[in-house]
Protein backbone atom coordinates (compact mmCIF):
# COMPACT_ATOMS: atom_id res chain seq x y z
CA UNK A 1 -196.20 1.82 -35.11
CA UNK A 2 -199.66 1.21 -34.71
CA UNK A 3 -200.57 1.23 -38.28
CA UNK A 4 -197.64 -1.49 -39.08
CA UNK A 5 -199.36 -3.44 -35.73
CA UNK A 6 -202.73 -3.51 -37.34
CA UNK A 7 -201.65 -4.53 -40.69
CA UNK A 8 -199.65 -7.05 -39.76
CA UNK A 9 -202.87 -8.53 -37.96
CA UNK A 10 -205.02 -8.30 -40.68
CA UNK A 11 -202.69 -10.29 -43.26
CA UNK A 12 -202.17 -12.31 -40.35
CA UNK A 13 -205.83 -12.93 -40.10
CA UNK A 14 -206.61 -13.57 -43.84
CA UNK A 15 -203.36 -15.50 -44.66
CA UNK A 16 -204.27 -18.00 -41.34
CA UNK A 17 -207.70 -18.95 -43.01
CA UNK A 18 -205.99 -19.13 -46.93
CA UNK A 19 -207.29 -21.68 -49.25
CA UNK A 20 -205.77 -22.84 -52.04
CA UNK A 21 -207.65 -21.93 -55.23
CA UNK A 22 -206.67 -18.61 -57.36
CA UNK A 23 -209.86 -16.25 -56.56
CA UNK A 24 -212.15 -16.20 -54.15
CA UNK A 25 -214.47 -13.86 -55.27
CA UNK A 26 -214.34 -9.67 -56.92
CA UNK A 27 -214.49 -7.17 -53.79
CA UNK A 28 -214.89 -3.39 -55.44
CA UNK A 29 -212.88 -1.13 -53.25
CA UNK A 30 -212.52 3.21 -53.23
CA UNK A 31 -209.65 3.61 -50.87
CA UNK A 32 -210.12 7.16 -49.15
CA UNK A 33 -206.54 8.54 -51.03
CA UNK A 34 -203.71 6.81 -53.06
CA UNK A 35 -201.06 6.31 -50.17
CA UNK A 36 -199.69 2.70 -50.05
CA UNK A 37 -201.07 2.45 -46.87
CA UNK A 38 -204.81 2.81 -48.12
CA UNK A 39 -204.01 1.50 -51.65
CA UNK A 40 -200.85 -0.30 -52.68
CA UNK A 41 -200.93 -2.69 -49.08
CA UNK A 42 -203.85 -3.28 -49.15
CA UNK A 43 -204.93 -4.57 -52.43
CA UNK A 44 -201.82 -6.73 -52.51
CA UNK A 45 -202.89 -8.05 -48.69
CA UNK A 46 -205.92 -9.10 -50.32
CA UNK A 47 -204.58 -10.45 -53.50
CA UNK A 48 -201.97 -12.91 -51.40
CA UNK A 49 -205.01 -14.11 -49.88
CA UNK A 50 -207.18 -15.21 -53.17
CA UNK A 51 -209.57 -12.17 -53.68
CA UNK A 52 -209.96 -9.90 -57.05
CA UNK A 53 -209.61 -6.61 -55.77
CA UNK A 54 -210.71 -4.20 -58.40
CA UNK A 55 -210.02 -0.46 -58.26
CA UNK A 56 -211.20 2.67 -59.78
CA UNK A 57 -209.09 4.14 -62.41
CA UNK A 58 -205.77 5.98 -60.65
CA UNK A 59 -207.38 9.39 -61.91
CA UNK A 60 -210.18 9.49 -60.03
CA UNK A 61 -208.69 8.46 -56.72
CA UNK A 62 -207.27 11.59 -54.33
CA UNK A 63 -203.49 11.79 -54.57
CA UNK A 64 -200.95 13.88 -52.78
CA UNK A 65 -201.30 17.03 -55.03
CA UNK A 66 -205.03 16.66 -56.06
CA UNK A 67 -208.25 15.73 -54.90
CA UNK A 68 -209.79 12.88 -55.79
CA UNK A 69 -213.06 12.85 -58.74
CA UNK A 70 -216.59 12.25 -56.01
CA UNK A 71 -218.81 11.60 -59.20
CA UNK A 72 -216.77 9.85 -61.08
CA UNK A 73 -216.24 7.36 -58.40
CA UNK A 74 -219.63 7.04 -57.94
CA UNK A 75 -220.19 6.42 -61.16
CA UNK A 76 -217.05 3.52 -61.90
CA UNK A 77 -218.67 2.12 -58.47
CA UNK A 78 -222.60 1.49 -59.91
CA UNK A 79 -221.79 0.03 -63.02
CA UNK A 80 -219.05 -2.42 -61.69
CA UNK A 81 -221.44 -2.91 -58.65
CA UNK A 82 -222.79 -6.03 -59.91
CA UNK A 83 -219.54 -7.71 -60.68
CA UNK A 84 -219.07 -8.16 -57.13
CA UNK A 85 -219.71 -9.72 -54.43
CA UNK A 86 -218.89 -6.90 -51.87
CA UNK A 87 -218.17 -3.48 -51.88
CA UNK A 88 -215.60 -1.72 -49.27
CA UNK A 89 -215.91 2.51 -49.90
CA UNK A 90 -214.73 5.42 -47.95
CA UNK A 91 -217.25 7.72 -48.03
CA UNK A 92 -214.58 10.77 -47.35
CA UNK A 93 -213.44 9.44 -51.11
CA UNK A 94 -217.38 9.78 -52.41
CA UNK A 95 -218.31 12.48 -50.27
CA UNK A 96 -215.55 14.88 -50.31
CA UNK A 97 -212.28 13.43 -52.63
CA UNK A 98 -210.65 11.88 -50.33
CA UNK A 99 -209.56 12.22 -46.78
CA UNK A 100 -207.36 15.89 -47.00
CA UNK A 101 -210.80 16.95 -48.85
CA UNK A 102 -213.00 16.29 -46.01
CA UNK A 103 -210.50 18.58 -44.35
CA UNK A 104 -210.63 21.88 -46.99
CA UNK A 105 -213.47 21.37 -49.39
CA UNK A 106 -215.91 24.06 -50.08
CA UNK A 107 -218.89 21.57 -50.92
CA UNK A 108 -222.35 22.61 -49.85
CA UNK A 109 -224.32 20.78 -47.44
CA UNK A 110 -227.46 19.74 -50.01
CA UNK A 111 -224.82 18.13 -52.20
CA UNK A 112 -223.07 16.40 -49.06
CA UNK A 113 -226.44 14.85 -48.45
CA UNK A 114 -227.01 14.11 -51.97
CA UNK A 115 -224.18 12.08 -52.09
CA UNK A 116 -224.94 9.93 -48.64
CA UNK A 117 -228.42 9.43 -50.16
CA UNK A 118 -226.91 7.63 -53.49
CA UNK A 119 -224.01 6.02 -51.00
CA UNK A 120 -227.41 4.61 -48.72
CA UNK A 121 -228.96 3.74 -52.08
CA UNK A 122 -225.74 1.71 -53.70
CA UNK A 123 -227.26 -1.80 -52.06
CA UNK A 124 -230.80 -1.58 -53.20
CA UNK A 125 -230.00 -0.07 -56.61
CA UNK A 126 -226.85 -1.90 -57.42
CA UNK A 127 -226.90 -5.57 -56.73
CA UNK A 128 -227.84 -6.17 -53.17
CA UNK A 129 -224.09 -7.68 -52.26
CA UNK A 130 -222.22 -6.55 -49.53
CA UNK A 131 -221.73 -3.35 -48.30
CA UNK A 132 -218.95 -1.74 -46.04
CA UNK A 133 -218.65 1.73 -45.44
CA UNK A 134 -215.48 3.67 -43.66
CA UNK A 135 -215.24 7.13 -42.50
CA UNK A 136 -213.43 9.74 -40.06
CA UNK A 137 -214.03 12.29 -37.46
CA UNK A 138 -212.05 15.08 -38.41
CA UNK A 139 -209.04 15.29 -36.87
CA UNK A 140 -207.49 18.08 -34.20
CA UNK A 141 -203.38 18.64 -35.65
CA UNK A 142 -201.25 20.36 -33.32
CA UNK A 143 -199.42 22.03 -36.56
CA UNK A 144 -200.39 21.49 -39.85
CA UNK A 145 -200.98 23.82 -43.14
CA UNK A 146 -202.01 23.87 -46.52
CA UNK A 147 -202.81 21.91 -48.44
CA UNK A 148 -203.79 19.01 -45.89
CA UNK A 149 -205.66 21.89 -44.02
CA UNK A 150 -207.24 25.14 -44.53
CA UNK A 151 -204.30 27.91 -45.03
CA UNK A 152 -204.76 29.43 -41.74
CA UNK A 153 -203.61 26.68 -39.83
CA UNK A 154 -199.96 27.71 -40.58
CA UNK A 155 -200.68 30.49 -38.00
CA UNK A 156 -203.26 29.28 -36.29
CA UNK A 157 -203.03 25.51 -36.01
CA UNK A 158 -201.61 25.03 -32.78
CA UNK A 159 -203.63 27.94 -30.80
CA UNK A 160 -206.69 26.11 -32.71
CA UNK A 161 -205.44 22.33 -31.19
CA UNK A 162 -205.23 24.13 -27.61
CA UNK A 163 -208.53 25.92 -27.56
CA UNK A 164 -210.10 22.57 -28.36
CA UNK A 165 -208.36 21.00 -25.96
CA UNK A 166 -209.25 23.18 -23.04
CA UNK A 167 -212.45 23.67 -24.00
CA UNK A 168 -212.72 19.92 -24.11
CA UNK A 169 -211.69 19.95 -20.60
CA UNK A 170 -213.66 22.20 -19.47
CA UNK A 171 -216.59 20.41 -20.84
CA UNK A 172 -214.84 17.31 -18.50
CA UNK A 173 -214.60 19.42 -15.78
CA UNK A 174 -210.75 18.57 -15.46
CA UNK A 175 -209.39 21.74 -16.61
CA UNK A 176 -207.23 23.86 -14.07
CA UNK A 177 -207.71 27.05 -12.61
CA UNK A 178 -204.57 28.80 -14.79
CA UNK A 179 -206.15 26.87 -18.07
CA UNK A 180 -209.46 28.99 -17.64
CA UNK A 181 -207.71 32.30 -18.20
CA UNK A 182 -206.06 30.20 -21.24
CA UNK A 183 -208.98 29.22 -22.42
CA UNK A 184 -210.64 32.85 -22.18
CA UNK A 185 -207.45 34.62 -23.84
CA UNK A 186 -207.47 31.83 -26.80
CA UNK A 187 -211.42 32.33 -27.01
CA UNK A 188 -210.73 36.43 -27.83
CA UNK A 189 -207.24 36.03 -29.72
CA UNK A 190 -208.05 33.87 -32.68
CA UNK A 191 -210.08 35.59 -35.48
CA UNK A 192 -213.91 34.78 -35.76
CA UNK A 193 -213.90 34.35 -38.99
CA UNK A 194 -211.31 31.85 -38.23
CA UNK A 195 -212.90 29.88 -35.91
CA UNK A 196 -216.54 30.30 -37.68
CA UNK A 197 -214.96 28.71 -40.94
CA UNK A 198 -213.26 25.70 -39.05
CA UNK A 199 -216.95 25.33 -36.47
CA UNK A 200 -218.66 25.36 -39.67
CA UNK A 201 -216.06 22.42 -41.34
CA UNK A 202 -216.63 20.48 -38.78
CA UNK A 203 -220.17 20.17 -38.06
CA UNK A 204 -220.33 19.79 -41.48
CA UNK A 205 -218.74 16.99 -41.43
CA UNK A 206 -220.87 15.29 -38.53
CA UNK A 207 -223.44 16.09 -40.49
CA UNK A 208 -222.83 13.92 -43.02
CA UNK A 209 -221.37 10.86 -40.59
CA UNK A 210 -224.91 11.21 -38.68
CA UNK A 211 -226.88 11.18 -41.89
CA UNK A 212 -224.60 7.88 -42.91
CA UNK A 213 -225.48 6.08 -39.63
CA UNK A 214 -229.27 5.45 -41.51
CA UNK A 215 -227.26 3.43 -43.76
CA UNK A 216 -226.23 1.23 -40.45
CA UNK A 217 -230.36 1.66 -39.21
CA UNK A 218 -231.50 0.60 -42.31
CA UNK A 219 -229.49 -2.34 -43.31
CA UNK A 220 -228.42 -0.69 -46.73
CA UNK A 221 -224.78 -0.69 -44.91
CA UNK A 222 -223.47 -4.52 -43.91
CA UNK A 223 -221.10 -3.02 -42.11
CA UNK A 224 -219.70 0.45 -40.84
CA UNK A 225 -216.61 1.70 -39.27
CA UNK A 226 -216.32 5.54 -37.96
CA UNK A 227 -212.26 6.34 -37.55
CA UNK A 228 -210.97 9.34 -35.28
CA UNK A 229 -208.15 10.64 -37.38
CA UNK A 230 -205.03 11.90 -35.54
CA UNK A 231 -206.42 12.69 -32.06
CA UNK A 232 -205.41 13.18 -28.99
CA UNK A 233 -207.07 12.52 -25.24
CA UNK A 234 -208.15 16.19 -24.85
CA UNK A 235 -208.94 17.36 -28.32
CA UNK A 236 -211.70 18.94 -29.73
CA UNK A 237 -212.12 15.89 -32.23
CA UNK A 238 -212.37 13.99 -28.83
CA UNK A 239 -215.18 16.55 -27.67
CA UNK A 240 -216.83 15.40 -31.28
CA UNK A 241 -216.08 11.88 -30.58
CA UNK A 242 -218.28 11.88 -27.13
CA UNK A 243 -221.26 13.26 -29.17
CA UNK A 244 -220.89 10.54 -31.67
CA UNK A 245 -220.28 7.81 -29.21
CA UNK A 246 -223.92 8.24 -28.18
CA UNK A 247 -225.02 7.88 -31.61
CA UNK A 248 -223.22 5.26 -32.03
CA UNK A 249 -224.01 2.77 -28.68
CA UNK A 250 -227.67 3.04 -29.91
CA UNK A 251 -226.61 0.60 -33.06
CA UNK A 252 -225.80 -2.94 -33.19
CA UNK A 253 -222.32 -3.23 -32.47
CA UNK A 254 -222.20 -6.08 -35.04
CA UNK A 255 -222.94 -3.34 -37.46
CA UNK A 256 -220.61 -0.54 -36.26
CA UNK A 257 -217.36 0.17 -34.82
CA UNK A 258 -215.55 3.63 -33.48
CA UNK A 259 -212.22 4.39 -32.73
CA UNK A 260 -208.65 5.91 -33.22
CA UNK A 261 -207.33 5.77 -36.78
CA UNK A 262 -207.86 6.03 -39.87
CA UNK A 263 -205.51 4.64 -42.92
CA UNK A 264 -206.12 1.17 -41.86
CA UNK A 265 -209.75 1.40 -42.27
CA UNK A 266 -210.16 -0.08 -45.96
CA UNK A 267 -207.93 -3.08 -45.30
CA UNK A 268 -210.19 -3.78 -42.32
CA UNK A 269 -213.08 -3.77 -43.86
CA UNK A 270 -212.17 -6.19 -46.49
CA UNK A 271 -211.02 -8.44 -43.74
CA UNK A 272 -214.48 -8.51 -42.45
CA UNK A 273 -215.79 -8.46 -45.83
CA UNK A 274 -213.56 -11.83 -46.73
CA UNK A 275 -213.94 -13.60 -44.03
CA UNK A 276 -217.75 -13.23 -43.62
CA UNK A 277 -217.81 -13.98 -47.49
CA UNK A 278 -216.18 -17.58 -46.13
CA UNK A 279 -218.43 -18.12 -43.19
CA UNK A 280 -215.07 -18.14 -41.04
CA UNK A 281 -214.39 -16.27 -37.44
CA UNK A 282 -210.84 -16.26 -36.15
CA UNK A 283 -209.89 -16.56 -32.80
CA UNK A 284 -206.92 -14.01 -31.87
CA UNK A 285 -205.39 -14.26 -28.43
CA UNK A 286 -203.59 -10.58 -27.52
CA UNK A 287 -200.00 -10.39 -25.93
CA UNK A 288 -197.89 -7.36 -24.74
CA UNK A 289 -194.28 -6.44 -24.68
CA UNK A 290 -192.78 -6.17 -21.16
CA UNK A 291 -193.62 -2.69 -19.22
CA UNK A 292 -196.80 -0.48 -19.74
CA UNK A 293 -197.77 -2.90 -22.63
CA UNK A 294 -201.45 -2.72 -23.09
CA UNK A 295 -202.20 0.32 -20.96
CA UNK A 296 -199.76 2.75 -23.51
CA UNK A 297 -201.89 5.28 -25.17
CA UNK A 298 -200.25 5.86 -28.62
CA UNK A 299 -199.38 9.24 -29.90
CA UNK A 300 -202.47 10.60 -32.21
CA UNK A 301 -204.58 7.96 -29.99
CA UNK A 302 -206.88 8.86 -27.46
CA UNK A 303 -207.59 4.90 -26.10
CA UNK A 304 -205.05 2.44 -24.99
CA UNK A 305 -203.44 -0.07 -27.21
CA UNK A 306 -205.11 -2.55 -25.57
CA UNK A 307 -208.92 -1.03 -26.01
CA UNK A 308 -207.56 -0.10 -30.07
CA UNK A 309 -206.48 -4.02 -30.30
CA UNK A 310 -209.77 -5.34 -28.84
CA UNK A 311 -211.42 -3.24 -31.32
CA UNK A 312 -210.09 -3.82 -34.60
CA UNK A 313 -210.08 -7.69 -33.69
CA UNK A 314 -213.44 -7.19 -33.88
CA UNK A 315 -213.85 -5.08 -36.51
CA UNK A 316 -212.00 -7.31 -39.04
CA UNK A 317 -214.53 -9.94 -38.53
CA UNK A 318 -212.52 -12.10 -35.96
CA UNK A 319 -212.97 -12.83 -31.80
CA UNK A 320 -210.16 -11.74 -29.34
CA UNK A 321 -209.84 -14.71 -26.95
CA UNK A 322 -208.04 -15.12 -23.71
CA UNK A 323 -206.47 -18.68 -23.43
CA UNK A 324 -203.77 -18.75 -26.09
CA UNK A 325 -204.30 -22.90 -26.63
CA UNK A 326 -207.98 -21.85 -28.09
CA UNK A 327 -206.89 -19.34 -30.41
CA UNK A 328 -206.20 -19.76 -34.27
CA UNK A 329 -203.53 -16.68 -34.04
CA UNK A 330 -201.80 -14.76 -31.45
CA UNK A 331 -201.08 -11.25 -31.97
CA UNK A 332 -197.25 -10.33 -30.40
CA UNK A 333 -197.72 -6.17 -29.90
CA UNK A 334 -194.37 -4.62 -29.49
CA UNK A 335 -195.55 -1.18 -27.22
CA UNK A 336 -192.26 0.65 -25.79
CA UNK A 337 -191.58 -0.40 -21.98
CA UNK A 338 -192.38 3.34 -20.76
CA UNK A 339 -195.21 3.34 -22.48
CA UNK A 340 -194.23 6.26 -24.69
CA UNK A 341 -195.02 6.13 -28.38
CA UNK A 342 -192.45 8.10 -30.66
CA UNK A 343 -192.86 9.71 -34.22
CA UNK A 344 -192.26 6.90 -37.04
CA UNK A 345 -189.01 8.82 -37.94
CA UNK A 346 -187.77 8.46 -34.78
């Protein structure tokens, strides 16, 4: 639902500030995988609106049964960089392959780093345009397996989701006195090599998202959005997001935004990219279906709806206003009346 909600803004945003000639300018964009949602949507969002979206050839990109092609990527992206006038990348794409990569790669650190260092580099070697970088926190499944995760999740995954969820509330001090023995029977029942290979994933992966942030510090990045994949309010991709938050709040906020999600992060960022590009800030006023409305948290959410609006309002380069007469859109969210978010399916 919420992924539908935010793409529905977004063309709403662009299509509200449409001109009439045939193409506004070439954005270069590496989706993080080949789903419609990332790719297909997106590009044809941004085409309805006047811009030249250019892609990397399908090969290279990170598809359902294969990983996507880091160097190769890298290399389509510096010698079309000065075509452009913006770039939008996910660095899970250029860092790892693609999103499921970032989740079971077996890439070293050095080369991780590498990699940011020629992603902070793009701007001053490339072209100087615009750049906008997306990422993720790795996300905390209650079930999942191979290939979208490492193969022991099939019999692990949801004792894994629970010990990071207690542990994250211990760490809150909100857990309860039957969740500590929980906590210390989960601690001695999963293997260690187990939960040294998925510790060492992880901070891995922060790694790389803390190393990106001097991309934000230095002004090589225009722009950069940090996405918590699937999470959940106690999770331990929540305990990660904490750590990250404080990172974070020490940077301009007009240079980066966190929060939930993920697959809607490229058509964001060209939002932001186009309308900055046209010198234009929309005003969006916010309304709620009857009932819980903007206090529902979403399933695989750890914020309200009304905190994830707010934030991608921003994020797409527009201002969330109150009085409905001043705004240039208003943005109709459809949240159940309990407040209880359901499976897509369902």
């Amino acid at each position: 639902m919420m992924k539908v909600l935010r793409s529905v803004l977004l063309c709403a945003l662009l299509l509200t500030t449409h001109t009439a000639f045939a193409a506004k300018g070439t954005l270069l964009y590496i989706p993080m995988d080949n789903r419609p949602v990332c790719l297909d949507y997106t590009v044809q969002t941004m085409q309805a609106a006047g811009w030249d979206v250019q892609l990397p050839p399908a090969e290279y990109i990170a598809g359902a049964q294969s990983a996507g092609q880091p160097e190769k990527l890298f290399n389509w992206l510096e010698a079309k960089a000065g075509e452009s006038v913006a770039i939008v990348a996910s660095s899970d794409a250029l860092l790892y392959g693609g999103l499921v990569a970032s989740r079971t790669h077996e890439i070293s650190p050095e080369l991780l780093q590498q990699r940011v260092e020629r992603l902070v580099e793009l701007k001053k070697q490339h072209g100087g345009q615009k750049v906008y970088v997306f990422t993720t926190i790795m996300r905390s499944p209650k079930a999942s397996s191979a290939p979208t995760e490492p193969a022991y999740y099939k019999e692990w995954g949801p004792k894994i989701f629970r010990l990071g969820e207690l542990e994250d509330k211990l760490e809150l001090k909100q857990i309860k006195r039957k969740e500590v023995k929980e906590l210390a029977e989960l601690r001695s029942s999963i293997p260690r090599e187990i939960l040294a290979d998925m510790f060492t994933r992880r901070s891995n992966n922060i790694r790389a998202t803390e190393l990106l942030l001097h991309g934000v510090e230095s002004g090589d990045f225009d722009y950069m959005l940090i996405g918590r994949d699937d999470t959940a309010a106690y999770s331990q991709a929540h305990r990660e997001a904490r750590e990250m938050d404080i990172l974070v709040n020490e940077l301009p906020k007009e240079k980066i935004r966190f929060f939930a999600g993920a697959d809607q992060l490229g058509l964001l960022l060209l939002s932001r990219a186009a309308n900055r590009l046209q010198y234009e800030l929309p005003l969006v006023n916010v309304t709620y279906a009857a009932g819980k409305g903007g206090k529902t948290v979403p399933t695989y959410e750890d914020d309200t709806v009304a905190v994830s609006a707010k934030q991608h309002i921003y994020a797409a380069g527009a201002f969330p206003v109150r009085a409905r007469k001043n705004a240039d859109l208003v943005l109709a969210v459809n949240t159940p009346e309990n407040g209880v978010t359901h499976e897509a399916s369902d």
